[in-house]
PDB file of N, CA and C in Angstrom:
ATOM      1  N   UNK A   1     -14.075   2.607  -2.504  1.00  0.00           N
ATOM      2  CA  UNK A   1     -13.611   1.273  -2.773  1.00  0.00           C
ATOM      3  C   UNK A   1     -13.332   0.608  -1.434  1.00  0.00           C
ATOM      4  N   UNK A   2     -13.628  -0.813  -1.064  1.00  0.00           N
ATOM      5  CA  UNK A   2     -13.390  -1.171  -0.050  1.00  0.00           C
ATOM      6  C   UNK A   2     -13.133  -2.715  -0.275  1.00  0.00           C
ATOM      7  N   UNK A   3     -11.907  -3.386   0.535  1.00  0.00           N
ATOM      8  CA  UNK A   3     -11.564  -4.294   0.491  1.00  0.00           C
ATOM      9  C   UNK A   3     -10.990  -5.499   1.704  1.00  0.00           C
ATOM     10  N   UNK A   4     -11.584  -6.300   1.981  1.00  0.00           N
ATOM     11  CA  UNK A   4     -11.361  -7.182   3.061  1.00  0.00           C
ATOM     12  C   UNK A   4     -11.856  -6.251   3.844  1.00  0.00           C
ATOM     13  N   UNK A   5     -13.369  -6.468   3.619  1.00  0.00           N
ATOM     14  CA  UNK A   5     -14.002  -5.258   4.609  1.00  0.00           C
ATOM     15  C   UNK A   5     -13.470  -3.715   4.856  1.00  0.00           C
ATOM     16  N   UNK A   6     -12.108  -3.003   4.859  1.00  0.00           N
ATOM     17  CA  UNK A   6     -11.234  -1.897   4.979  1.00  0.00           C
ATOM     18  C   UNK A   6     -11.953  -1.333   4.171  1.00  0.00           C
ATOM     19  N   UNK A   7     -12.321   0.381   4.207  1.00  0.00           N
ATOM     20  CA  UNK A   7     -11.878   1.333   3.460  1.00  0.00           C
ATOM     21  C   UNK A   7     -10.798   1.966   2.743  1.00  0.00           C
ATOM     22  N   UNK A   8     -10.992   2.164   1.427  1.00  0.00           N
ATOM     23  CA  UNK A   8      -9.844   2.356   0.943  1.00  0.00           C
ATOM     24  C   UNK A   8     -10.094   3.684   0.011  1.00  0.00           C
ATOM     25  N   UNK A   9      -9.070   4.380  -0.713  1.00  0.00           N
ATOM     26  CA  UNK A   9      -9.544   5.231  -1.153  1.00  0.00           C
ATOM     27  C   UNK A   9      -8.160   5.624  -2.704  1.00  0.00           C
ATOM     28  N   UNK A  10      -8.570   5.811  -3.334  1.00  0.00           N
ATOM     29  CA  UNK A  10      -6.962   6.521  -4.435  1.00  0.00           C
ATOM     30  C   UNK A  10      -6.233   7.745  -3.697  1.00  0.00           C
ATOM     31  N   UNK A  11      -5.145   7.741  -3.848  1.00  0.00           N
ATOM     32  CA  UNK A  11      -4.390   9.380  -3.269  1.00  0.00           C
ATOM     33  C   UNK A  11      -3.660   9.105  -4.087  1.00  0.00           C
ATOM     34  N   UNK A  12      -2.875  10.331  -4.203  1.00  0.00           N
ATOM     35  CA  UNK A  12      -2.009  10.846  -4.915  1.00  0.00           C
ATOM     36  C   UNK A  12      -0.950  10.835  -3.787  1.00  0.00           C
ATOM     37  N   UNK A  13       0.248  10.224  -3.695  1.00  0.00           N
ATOM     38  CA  UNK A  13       1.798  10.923  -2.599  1.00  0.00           C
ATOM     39  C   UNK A  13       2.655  11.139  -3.279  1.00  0.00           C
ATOM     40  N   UNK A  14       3.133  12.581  -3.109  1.00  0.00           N
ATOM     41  CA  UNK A  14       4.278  13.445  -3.420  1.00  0.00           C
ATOM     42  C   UNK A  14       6.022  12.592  -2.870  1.00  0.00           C
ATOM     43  N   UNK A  15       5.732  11.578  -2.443  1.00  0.00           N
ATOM     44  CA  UNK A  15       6.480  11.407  -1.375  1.00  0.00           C
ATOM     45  C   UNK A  15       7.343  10.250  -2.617  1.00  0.00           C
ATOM     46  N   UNK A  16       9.032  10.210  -2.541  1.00  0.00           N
ATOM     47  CA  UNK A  16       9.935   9.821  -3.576  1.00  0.00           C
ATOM     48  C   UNK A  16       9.659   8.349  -3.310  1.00  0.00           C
ATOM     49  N   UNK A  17       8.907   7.302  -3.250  1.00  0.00           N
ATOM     50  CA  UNK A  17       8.818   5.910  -3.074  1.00  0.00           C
ATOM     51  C   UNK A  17       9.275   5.043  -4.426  1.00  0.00           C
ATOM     52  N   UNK A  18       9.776   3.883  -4.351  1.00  0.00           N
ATOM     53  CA  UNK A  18      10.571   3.297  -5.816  1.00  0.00           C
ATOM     54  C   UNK A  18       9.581   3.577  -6.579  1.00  0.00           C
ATOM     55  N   UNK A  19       8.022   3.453  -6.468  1.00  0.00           N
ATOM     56  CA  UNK A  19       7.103   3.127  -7.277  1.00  0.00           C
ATOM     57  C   UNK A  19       7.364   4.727  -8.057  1.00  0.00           C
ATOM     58  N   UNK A  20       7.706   5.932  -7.628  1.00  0.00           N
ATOM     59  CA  UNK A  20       7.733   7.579  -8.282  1.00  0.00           C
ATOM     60  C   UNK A  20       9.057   6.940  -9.510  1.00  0.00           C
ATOM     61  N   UNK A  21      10.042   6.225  -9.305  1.00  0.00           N
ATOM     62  CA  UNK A  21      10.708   6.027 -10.206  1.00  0.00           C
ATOM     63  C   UNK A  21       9.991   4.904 -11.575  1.00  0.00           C
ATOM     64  N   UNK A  22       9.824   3.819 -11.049  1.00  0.00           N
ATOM     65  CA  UNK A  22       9.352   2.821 -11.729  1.00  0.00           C
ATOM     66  C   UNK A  22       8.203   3.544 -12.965  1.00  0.00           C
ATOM     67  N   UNK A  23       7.236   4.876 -12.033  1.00  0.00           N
ATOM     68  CA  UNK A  23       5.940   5.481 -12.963  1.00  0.00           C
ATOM     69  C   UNK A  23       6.869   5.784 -14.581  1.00  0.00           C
ATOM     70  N   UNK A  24       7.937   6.345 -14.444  1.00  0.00           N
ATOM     71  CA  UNK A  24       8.777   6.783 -16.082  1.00  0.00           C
ATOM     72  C   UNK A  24       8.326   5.559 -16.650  1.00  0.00           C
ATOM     73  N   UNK A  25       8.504   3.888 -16.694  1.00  0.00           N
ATOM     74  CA  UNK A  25       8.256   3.274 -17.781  1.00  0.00           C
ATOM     75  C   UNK A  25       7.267   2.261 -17.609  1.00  0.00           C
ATOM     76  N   UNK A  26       6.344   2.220 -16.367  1.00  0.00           N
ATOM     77  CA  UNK A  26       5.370   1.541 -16.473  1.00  0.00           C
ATOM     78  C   UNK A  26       3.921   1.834 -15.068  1.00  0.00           C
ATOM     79  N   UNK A  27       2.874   1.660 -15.414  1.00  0.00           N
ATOM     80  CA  UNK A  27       2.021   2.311 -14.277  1.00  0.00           C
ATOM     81  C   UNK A  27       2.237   1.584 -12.948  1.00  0.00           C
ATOM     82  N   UNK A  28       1.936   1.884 -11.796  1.00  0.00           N
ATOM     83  CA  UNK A  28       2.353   1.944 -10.798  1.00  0.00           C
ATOM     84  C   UNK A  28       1.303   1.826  -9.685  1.00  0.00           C
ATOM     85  N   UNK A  29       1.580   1.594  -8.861  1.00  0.00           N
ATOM     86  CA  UNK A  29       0.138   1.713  -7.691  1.00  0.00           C
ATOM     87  C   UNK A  29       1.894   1.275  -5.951  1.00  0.00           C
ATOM     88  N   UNK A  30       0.499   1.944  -4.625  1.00  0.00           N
ATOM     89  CA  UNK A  30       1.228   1.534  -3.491  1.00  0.00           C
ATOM     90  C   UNK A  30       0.108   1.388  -2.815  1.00  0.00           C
ATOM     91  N   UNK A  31       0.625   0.215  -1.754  1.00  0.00           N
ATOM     92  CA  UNK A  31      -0.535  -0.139  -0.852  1.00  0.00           C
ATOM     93  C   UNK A  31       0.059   0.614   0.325  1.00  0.00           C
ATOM     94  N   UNK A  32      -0.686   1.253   1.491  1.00  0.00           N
ATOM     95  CA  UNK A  32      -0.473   1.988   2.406  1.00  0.00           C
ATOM     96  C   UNK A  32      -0.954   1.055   3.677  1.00  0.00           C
ATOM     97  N   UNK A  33      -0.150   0.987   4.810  1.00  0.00           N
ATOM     98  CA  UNK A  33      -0.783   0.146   5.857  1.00  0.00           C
ATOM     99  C   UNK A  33      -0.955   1.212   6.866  1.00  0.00           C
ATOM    100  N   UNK A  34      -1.774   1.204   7.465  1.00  0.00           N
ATOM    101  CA  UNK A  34      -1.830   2.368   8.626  1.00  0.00           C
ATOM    102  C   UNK A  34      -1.131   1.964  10.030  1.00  0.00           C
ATOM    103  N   UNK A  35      -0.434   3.118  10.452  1.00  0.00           N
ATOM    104  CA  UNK A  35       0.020   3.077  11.459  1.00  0.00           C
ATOM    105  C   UNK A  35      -0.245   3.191  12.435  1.00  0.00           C
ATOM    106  N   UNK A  36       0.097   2.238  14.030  1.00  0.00           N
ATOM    107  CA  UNK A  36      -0.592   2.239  14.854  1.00  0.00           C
ATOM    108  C   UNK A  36      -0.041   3.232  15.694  1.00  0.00           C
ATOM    109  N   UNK A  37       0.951   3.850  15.785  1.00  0.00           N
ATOM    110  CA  UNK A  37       1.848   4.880  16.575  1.00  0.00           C
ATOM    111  C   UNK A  37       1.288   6.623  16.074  1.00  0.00           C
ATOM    112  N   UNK A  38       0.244   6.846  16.630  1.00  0.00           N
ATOM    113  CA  UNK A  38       0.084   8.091  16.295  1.00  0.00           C
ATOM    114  C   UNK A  38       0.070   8.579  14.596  1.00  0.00           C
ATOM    115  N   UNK A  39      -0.312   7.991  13.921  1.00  0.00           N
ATOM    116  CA  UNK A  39      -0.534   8.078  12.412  1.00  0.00           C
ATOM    117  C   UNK A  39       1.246   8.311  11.746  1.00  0.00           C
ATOM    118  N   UNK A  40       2.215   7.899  12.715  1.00  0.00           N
ATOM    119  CA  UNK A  40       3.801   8.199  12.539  1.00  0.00           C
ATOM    120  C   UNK A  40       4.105   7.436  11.199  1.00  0.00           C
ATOM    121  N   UNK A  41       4.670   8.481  10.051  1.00  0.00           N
ATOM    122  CA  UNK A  41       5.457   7.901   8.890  1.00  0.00           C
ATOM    123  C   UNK A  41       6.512   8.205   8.357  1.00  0.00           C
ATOM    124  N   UNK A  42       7.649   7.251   8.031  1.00  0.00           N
ATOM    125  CA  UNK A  42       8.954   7.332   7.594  1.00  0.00           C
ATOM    126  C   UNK A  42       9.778   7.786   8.667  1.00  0.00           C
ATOM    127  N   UNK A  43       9.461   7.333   9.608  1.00  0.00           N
ATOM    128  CA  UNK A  43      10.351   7.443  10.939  1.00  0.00           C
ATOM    129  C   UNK A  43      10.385   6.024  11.719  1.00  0.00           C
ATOM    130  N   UNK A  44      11.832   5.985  12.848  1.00  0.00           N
ATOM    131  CA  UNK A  44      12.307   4.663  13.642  1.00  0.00           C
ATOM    132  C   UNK A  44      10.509   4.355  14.582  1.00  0.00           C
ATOM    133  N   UNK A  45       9.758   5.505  14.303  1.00  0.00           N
ATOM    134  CA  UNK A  45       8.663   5.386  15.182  1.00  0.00           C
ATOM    135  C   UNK A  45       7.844   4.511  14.835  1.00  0.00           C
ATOM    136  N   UNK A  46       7.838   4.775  13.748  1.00  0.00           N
ATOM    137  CA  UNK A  46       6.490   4.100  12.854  1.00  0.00           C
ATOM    138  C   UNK A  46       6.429   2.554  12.943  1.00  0.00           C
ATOM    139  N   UNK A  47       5.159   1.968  13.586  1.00  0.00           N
ATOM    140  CA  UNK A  47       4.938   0.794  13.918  1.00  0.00           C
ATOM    141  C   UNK A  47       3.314   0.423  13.041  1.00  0.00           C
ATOM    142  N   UNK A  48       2.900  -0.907  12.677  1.00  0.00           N
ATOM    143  CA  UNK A  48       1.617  -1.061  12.374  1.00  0.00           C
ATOM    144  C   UNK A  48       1.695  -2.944  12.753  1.00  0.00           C
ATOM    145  N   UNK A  49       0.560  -3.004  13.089  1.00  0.00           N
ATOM    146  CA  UNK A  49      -0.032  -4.204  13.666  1.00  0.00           C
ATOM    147  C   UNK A  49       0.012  -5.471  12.525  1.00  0.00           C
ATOM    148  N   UNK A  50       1.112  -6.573  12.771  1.00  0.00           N
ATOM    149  CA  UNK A  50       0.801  -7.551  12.046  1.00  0.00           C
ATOM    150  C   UNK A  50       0.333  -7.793  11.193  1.00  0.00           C
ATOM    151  N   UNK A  51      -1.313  -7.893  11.853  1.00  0.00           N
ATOM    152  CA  UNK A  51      -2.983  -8.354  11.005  1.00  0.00           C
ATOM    153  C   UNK A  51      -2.431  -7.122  10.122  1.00  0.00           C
ATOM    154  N   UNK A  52      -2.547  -5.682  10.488  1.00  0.00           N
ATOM    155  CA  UNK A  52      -2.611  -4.689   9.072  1.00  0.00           C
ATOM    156  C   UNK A  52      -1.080  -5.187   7.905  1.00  0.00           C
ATOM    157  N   UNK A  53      -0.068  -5.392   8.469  1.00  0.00           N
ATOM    158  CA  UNK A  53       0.910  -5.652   7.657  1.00  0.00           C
ATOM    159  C   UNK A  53       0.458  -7.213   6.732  1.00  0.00           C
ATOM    160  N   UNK A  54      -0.127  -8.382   7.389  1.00  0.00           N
ATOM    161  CA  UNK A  54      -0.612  -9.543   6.609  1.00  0.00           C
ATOM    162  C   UNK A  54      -1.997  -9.245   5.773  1.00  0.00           C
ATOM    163  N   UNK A  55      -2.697  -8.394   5.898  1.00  0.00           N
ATOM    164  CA  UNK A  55      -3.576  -7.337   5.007  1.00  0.00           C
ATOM    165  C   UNK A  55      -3.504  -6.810   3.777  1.00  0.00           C
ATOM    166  N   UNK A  56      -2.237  -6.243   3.889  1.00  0.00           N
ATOM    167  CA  UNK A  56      -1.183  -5.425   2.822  1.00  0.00           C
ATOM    168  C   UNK A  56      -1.016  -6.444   1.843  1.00  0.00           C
ATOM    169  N   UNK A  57      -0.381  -7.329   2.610  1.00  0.00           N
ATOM    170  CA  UNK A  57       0.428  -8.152   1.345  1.00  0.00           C
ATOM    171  C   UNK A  57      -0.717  -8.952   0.630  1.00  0.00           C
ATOM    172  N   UNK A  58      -1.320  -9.585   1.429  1.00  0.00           N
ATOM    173  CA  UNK A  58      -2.998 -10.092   0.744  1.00  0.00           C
ATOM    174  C   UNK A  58      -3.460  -9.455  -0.338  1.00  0.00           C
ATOM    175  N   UNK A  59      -4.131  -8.092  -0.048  1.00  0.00           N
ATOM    176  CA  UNK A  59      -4.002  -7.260  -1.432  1.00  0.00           C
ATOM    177  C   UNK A  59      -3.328  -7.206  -2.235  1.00  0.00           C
ATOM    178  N   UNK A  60      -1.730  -7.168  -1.821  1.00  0.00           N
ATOM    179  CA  UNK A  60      -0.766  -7.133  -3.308  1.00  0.00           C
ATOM    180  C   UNK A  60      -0.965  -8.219  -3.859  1.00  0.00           C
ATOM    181  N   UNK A  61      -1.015  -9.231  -2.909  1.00  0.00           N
ATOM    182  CA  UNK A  61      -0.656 -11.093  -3.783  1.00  0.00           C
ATOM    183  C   UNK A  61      -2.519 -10.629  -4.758  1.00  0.00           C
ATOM    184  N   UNK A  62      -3.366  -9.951  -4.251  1.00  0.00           N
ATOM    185  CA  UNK A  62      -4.449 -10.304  -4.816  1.00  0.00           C
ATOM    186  C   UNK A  62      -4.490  -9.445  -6.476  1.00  0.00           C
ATOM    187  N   UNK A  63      -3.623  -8.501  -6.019  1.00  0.00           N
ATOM    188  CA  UNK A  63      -3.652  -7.456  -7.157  1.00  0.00           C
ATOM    189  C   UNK A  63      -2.833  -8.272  -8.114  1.00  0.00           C
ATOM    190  N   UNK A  64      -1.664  -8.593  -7.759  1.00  0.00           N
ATOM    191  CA  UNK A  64      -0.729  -9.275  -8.475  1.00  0.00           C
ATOM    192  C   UNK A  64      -1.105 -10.504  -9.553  1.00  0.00           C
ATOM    193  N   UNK A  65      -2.061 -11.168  -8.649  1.00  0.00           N
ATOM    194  CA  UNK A  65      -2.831 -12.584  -9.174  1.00  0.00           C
ATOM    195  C   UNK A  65      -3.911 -11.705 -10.575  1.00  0.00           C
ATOM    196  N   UNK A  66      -4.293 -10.831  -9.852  1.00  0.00           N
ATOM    197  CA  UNK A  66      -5.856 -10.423 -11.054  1.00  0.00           C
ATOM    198  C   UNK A  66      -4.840 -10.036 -12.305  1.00  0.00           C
ATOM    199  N   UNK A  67      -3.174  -9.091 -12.219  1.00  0.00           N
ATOM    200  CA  UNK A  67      -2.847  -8.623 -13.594  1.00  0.00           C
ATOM    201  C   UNK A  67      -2.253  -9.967 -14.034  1.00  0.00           C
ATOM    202  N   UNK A  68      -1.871 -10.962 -13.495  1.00  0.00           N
ATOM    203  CA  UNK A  68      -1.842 -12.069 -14.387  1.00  0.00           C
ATOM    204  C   UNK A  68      -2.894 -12.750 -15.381  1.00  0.00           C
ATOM    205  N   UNK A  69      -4.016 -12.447 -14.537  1.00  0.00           N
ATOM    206  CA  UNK A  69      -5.315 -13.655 -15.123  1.00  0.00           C
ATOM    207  C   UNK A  69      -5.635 -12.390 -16.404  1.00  0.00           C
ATOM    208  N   UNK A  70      -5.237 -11.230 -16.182  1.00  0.00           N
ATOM    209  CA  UNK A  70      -6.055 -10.690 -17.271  1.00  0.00           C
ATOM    210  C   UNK A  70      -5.748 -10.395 -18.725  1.00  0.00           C
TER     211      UNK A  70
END
């Protein structure tokens, strides 16, 4: 799957994010931005570039917009 040109892919994360709570009463999805600091996550380290953070949200507003229209 690929979007705004990016590769993208489904994963599965083990990892406790609100969305692991929210899955009990309704389906769920997370957008992942990549990090520019050595692939660093959930640490004071972890940095990602603007453009990738205004990326992110693009997709959500886009995801967000399509479960309305449908």
């Amino acid at each position: 799957m690929e979007v705004h040109g990016l590769p993208g892919r489904r994963l599965w994360s083990g990892a406790g994010h609100d969305a692991q709570q929210l899955a009990t009463i309704c389906p769920t999805a997370m957008v992942f931005v990549r990090s520019q600091r050595d692939g660093v996550s959930h640490s004071p380290d972890e940095w990602s570039l603007p453009e990738d953070c205004t990326l992110g949200a693009q997709l959500m507003a886009e995801v967000a917009i399509g479960l309305l229209n449908d």
